[in-house]
PDB file of N, CA and C in Angstrom:
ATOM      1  N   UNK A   1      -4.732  91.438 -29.896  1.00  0.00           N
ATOM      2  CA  UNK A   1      -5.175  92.791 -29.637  1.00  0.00           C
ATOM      3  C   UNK A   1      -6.636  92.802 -29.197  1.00  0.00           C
ATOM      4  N   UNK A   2      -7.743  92.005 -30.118  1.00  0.00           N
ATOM      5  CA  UNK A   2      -8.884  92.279 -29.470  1.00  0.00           C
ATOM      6  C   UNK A   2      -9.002  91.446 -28.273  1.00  0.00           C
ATOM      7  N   UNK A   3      -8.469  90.231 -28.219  1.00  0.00           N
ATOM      8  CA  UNK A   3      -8.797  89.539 -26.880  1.00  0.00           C
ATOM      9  C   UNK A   3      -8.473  90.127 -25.805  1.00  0.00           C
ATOM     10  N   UNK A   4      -7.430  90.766 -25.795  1.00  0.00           N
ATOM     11  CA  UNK A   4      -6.662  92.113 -24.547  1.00  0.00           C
ATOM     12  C   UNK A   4      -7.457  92.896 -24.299  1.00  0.00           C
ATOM     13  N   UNK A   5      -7.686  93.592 -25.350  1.00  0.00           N
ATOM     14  CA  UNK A   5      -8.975  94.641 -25.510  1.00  0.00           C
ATOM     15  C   UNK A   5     -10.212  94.321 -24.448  1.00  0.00           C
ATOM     16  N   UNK A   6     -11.118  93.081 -25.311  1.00  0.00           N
ATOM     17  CA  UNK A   6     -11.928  92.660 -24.501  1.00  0.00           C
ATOM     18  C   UNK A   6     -12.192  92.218 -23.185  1.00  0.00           C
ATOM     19  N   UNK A   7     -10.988  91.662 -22.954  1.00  0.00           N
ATOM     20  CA  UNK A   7     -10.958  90.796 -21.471  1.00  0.00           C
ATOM     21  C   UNK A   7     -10.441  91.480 -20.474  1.00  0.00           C
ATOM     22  N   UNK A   8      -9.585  92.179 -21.043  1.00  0.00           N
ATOM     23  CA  UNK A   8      -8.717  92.824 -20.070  1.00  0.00           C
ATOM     24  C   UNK A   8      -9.218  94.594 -19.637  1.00  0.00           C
ATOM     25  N   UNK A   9      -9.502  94.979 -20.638  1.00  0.00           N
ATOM     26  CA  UNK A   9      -9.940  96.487 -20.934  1.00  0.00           C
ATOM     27  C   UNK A   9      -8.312  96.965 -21.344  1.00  0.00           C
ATOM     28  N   UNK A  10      -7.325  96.601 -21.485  1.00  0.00           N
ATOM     29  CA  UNK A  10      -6.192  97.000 -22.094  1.00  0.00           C
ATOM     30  C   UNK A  10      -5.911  97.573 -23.185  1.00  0.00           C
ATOM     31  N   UNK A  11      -5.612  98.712 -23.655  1.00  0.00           N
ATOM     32  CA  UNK A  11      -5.465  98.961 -25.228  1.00  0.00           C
ATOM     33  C   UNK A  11      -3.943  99.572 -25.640  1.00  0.00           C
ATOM     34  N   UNK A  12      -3.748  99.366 -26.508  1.00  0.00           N
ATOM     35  CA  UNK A  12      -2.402  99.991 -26.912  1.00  0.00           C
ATOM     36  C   UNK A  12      -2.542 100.267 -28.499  1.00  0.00           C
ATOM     37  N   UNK A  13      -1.568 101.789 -28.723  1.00  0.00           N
ATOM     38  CA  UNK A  13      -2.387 102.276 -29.459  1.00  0.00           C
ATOM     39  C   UNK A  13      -1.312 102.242 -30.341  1.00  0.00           C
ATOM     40  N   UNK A  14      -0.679 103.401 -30.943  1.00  0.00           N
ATOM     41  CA  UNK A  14      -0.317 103.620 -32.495  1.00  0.00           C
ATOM     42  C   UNK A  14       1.162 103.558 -32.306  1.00  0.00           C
ATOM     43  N   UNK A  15       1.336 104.434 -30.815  1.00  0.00           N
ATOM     44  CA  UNK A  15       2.684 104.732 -30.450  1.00  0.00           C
ATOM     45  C   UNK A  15       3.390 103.266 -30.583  1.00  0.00           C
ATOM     46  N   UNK A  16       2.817 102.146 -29.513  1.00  0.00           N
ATOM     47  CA  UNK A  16       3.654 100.686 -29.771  1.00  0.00           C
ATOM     48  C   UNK A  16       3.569  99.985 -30.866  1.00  0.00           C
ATOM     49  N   UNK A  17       2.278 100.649 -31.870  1.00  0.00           N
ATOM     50  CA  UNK A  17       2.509  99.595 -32.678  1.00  0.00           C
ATOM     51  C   UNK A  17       3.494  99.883 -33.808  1.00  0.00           C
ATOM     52  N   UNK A  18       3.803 101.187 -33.481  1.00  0.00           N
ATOM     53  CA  UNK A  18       5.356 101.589 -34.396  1.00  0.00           C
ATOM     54  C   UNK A  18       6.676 101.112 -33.674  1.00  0.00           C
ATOM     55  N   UNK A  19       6.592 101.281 -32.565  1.00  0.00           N
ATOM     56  CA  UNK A  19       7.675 100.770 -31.913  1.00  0.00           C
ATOM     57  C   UNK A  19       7.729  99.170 -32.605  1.00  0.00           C
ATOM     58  N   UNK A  20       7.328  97.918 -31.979  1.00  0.00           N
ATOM     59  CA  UNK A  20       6.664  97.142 -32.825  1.00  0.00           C
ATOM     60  C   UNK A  20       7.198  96.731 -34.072  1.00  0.00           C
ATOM     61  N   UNK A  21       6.620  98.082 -35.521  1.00  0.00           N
ATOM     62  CA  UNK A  21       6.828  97.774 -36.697  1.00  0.00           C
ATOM     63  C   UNK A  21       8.563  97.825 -36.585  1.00  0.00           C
ATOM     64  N   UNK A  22       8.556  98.755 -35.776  1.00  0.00           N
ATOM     65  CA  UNK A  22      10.509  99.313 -36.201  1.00  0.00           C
ATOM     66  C   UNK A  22      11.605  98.384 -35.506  1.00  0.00           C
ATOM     67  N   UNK A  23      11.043  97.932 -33.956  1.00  0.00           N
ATOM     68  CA  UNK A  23      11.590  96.797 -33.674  1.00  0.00           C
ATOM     69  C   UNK A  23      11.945  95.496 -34.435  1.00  0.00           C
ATOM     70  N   UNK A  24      11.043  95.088 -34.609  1.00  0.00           N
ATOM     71  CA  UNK A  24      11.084  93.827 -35.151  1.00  0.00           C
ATOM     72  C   UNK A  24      12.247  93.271 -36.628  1.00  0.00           C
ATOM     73  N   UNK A  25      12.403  94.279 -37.437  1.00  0.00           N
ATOM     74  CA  UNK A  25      13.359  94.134 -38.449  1.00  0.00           C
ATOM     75  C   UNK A  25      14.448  94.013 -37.684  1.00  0.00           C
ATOM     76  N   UNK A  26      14.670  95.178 -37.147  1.00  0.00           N
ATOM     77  CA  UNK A  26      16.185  95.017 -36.537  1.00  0.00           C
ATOM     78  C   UNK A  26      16.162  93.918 -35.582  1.00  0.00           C
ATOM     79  N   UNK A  27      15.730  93.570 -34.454  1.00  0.00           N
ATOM     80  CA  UNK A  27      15.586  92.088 -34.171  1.00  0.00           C
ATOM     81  C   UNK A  27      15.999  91.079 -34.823  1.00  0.00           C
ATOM     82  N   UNK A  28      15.116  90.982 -36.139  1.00  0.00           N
ATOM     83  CA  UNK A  28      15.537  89.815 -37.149  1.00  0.00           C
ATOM     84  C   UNK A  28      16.687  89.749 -37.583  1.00  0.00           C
ATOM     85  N   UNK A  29      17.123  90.988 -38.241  1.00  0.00           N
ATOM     86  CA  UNK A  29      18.523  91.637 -38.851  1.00  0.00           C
ATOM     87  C   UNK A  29      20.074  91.149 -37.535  1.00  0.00           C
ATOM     88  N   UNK A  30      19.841  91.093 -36.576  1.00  0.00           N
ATOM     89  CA  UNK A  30      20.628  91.010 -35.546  1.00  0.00           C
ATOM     90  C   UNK A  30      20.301  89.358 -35.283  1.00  0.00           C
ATOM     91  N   UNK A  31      19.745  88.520 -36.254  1.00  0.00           N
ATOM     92  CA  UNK A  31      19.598  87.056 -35.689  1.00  0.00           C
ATOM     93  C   UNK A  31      18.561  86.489 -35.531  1.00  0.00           C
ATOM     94  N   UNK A  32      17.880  87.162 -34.513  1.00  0.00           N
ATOM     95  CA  UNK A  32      16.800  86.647 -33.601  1.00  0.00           C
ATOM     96  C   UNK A  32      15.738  86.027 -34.761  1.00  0.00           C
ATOM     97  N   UNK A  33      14.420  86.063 -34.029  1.00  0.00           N
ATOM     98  CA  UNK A  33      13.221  85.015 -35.026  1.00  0.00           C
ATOM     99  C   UNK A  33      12.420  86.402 -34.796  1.00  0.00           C
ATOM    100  N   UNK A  34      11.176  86.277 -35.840  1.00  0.00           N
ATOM    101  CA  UNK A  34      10.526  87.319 -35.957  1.00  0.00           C
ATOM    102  C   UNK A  34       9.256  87.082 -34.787  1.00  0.00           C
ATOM    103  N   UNK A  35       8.964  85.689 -34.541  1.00  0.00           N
ATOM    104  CA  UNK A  35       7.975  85.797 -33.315  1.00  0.00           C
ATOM    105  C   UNK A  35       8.741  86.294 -31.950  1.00  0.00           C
ATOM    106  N   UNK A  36       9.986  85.680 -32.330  1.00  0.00           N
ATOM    107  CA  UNK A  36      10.656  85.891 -30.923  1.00  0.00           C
ATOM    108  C   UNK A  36      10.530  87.619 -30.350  1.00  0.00           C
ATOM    109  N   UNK A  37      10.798  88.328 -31.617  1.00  0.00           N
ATOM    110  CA  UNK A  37      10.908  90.212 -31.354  1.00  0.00           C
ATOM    111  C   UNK A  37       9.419  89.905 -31.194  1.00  0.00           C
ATOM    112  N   UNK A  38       8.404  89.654 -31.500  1.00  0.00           N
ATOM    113  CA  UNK A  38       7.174  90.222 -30.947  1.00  0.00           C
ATOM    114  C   UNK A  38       6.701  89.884 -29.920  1.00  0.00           C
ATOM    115  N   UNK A  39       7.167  88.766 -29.073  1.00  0.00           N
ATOM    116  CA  UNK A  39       7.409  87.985 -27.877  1.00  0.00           C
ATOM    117  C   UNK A  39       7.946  88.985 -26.916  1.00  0.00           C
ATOM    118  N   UNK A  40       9.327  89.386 -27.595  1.00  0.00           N
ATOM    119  CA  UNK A  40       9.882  90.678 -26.781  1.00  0.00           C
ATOM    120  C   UNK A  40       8.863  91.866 -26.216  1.00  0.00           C
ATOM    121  N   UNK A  41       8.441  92.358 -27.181  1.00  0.00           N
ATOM    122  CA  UNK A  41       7.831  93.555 -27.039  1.00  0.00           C
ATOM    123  C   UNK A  41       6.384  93.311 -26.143  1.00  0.00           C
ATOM    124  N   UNK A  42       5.411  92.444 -26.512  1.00  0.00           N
ATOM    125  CA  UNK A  42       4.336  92.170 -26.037  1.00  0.00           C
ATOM    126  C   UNK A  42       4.684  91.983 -24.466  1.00  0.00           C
ATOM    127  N   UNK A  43       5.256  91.247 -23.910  1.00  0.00           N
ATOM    128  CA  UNK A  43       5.827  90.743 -23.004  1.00  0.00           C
ATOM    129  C   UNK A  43       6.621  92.425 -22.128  1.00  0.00           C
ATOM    130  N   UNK A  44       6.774  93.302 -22.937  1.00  0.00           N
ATOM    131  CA  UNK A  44       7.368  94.513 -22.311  1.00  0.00           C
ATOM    132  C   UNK A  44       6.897  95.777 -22.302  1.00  0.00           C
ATOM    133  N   UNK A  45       5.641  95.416 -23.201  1.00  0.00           N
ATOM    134  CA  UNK A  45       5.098  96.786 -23.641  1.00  0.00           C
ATOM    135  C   UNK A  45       3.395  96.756 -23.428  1.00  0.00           C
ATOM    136  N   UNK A  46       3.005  95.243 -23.742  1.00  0.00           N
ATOM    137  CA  UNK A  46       1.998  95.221 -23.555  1.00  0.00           C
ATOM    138  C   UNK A  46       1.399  94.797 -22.098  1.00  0.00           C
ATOM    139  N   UNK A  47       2.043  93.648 -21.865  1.00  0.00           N
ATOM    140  CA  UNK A  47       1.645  93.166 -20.777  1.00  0.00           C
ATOM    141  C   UNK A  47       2.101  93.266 -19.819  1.00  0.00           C
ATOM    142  N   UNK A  48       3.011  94.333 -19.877  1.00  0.00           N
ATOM    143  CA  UNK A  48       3.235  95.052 -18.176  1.00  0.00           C
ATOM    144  C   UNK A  48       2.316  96.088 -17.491  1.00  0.00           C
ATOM    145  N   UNK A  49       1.273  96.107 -18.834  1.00  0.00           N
ATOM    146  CA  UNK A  49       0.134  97.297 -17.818  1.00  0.00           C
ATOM    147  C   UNK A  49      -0.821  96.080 -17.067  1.00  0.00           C
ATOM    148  N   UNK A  50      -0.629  95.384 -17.200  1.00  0.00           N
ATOM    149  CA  UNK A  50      -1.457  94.070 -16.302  1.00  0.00           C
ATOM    150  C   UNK A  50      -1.007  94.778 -14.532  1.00  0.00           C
ATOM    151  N   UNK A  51      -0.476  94.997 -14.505  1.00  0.00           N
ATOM    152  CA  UNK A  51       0.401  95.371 -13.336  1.00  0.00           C
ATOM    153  C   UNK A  51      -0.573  96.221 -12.367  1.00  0.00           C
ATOM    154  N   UNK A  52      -1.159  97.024 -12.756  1.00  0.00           N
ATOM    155  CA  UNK A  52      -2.333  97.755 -12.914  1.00  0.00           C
ATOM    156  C   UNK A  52      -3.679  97.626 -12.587  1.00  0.00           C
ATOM    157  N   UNK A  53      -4.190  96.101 -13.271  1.00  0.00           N
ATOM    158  CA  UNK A  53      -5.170  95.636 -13.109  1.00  0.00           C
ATOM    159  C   UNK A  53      -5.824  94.951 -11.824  1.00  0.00           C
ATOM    160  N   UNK A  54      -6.913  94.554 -11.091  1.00  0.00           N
ATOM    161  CA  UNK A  54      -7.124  94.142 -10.334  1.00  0.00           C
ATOM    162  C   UNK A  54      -7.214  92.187 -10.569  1.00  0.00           C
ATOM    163  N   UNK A  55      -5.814  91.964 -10.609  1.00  0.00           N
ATOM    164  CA  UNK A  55      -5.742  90.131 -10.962  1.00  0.00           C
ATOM    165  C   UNK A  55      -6.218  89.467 -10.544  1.00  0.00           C
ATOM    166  N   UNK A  56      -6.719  88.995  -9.092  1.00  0.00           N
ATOM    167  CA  UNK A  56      -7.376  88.179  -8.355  1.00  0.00           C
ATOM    168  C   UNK A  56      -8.676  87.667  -9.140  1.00  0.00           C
ATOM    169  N   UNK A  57      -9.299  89.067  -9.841  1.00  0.00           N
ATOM    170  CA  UNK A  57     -10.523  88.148 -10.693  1.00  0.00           C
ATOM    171  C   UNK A  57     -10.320  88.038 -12.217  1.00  0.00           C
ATOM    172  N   UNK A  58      -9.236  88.327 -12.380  1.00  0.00           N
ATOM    173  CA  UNK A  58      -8.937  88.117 -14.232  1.00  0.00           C
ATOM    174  C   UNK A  58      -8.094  86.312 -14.336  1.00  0.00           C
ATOM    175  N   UNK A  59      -7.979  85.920 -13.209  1.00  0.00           N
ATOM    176  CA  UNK A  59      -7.312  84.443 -13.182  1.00  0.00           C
ATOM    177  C   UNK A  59      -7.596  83.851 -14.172  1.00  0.00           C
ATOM    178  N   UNK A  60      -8.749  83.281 -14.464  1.00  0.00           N
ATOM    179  CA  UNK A  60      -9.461  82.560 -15.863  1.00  0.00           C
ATOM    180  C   UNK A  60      -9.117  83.273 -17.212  1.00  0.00           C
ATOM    181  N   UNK A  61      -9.171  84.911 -17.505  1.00  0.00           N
ATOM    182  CA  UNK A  61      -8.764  85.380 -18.461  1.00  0.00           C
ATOM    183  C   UNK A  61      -7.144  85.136 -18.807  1.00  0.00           C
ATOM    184  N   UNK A  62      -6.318  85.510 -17.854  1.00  0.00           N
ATOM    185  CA  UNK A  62      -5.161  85.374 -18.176  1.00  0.00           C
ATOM    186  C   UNK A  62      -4.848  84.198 -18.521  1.00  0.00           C
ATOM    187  N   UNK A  63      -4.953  82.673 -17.987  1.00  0.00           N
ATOM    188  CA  UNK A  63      -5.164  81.284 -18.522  1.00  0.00           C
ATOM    189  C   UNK A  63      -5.843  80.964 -19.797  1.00  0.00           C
ATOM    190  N   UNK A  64      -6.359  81.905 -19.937  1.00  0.00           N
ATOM    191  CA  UNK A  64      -7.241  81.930 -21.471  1.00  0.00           C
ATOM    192  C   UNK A  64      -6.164  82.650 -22.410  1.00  0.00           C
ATOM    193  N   UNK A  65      -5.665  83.567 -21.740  1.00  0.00           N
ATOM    194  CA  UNK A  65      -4.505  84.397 -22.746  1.00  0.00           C
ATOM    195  C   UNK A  65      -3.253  83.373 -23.180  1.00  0.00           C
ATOM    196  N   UNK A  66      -2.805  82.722 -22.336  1.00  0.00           N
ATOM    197  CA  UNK A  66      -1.904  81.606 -22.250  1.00  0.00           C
ATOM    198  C   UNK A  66      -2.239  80.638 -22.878  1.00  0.00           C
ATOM    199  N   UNK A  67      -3.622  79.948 -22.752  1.00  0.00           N
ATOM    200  CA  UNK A  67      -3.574  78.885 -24.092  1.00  0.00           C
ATOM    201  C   UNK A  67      -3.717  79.761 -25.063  1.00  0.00           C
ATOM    202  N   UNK A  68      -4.509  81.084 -25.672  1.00  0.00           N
ATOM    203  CA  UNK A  68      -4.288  81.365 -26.719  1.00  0.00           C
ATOM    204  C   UNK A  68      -2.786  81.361 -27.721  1.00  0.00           C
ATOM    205  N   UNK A  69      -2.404  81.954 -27.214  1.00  0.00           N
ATOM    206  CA  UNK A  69      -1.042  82.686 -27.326  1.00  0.00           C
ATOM    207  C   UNK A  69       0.051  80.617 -27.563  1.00  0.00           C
ATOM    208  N   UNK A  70      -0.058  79.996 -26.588  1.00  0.00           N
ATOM    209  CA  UNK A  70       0.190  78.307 -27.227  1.00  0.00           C
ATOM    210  C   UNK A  70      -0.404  78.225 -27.992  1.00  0.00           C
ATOM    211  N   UNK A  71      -1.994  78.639 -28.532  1.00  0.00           N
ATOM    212  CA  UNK A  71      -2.507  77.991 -29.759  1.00  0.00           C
ATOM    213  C   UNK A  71      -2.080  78.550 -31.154  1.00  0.00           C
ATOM    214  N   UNK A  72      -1.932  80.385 -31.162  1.00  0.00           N
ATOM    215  CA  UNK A  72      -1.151  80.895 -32.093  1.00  0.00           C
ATOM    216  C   UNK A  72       0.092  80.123 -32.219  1.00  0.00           C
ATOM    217  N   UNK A  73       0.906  80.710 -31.232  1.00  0.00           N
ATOM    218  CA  UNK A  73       2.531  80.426 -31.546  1.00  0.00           C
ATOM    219  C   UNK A  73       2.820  79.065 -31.550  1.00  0.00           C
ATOM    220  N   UNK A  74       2.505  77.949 -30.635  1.00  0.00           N
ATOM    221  CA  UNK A  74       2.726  76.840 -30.196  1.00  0.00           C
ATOM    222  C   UNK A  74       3.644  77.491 -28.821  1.00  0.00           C
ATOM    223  N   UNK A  75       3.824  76.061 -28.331  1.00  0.00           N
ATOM    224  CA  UNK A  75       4.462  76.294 -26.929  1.00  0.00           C
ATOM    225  C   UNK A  75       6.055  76.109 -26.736  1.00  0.00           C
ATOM    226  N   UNK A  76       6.454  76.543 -27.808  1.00  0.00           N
ATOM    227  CA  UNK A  76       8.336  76.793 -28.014  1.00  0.00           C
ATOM    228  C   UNK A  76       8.036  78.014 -28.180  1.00  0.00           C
ATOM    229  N   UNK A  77       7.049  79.070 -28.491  1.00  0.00           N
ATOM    230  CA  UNK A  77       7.542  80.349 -28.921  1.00  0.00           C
ATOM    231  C   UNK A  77       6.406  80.958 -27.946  1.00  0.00           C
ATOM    232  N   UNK A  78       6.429  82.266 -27.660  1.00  0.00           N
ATOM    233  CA  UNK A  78       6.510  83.367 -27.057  1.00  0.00           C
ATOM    234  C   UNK A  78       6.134  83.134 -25.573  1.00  0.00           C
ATOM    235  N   UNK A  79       7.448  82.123 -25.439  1.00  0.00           N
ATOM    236  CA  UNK A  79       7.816  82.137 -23.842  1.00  0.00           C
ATOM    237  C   UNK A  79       7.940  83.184 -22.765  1.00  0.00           C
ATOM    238  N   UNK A  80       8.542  84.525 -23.272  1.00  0.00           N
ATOM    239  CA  UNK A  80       8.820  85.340 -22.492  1.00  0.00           C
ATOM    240  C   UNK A  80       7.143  85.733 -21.688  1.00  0.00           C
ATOM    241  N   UNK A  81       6.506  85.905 -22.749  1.00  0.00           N
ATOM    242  CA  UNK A  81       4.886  86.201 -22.249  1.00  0.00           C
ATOM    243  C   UNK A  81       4.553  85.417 -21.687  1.00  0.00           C
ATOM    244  N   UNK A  82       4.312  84.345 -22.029  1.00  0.00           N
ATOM    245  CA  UNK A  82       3.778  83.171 -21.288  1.00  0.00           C
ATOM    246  C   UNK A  82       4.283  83.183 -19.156  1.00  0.00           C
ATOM    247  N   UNK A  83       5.577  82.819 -19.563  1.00  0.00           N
ATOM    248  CA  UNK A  83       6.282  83.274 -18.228  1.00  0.00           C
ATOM    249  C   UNK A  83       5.899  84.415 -17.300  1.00  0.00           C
ATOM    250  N   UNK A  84       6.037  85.593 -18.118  1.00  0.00           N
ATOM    251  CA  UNK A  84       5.139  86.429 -17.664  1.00  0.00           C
ATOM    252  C   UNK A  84       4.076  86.679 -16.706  1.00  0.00           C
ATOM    253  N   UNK A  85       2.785  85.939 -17.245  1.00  0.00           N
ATOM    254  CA  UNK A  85       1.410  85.665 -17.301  1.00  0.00           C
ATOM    255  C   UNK A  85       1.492  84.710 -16.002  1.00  0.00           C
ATOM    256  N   UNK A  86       2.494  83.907 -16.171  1.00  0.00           N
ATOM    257  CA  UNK A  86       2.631  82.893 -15.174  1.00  0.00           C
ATOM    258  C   UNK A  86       3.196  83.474 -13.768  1.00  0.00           C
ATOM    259  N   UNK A  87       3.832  83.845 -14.171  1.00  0.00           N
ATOM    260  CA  UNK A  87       4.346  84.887 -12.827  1.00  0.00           C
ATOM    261  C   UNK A  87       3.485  85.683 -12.089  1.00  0.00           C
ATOM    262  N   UNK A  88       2.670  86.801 -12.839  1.00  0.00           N
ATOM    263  CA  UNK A  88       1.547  87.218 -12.069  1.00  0.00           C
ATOM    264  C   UNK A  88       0.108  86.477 -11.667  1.00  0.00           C
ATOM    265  N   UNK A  89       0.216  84.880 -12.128  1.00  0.00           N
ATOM    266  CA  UNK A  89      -0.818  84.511 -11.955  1.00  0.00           C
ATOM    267  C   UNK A  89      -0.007  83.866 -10.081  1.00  0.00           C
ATOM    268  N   UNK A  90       1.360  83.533  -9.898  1.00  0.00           N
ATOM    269  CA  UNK A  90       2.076  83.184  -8.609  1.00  0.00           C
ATOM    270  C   UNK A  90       1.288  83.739  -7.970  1.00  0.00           C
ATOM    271  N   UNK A  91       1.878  85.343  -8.357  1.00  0.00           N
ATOM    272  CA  UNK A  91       1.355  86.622  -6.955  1.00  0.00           C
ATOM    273  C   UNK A  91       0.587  86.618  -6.477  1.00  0.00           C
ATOM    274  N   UNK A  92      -0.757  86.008  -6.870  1.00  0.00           N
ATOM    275  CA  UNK A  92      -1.956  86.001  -6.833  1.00  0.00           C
ATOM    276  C   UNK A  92      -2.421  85.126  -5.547  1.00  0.00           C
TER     277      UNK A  92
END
């Protein structure tokens, strides 16, 4: 949240982070892993306002978001983001 915040000027507020709280049980409840539902959501809620942004000069940030996000999760989990990140760094 703050690294988004900071780097990006991105914020997300109360509304997702209930979505979020309420997602994620049922996620788990239905199977899945609990990073995996927050993988989901981040990846759909958060980081599609990137879309938005002017990318050409956030290149280094978003690569910074990507090892973070490997250094939290490791690099088996929150693929969907990662992919993501990777994708708009293609467009570029």
């Amino acid at each position: 949240d703050e690294f988004i915040t900071s780097r990006f000027k991105v914020t997300f507020g109360n509304r997702i982070l209930k979505q979020i709280r309420d997602f994620i049980p049922v996620y788990v409840g239905c199977g899945g892993d609990e990073v995996d539902g927050l993988d989901y959501m981040v990846a759909r809620k958060v980081l599609r306002k990137f879309e938005s942004l002017n990318l050409p000069f956030l290149v280094d940030e978003i690569k910074e978001l990507i090892a973070l996000m490997q250094r939290m999760f490791g690099k088996e989990k929150f693929t969907e983001s990662v992919e993501y990140l990777e994708s708009l760094l293609r467009q570029i």
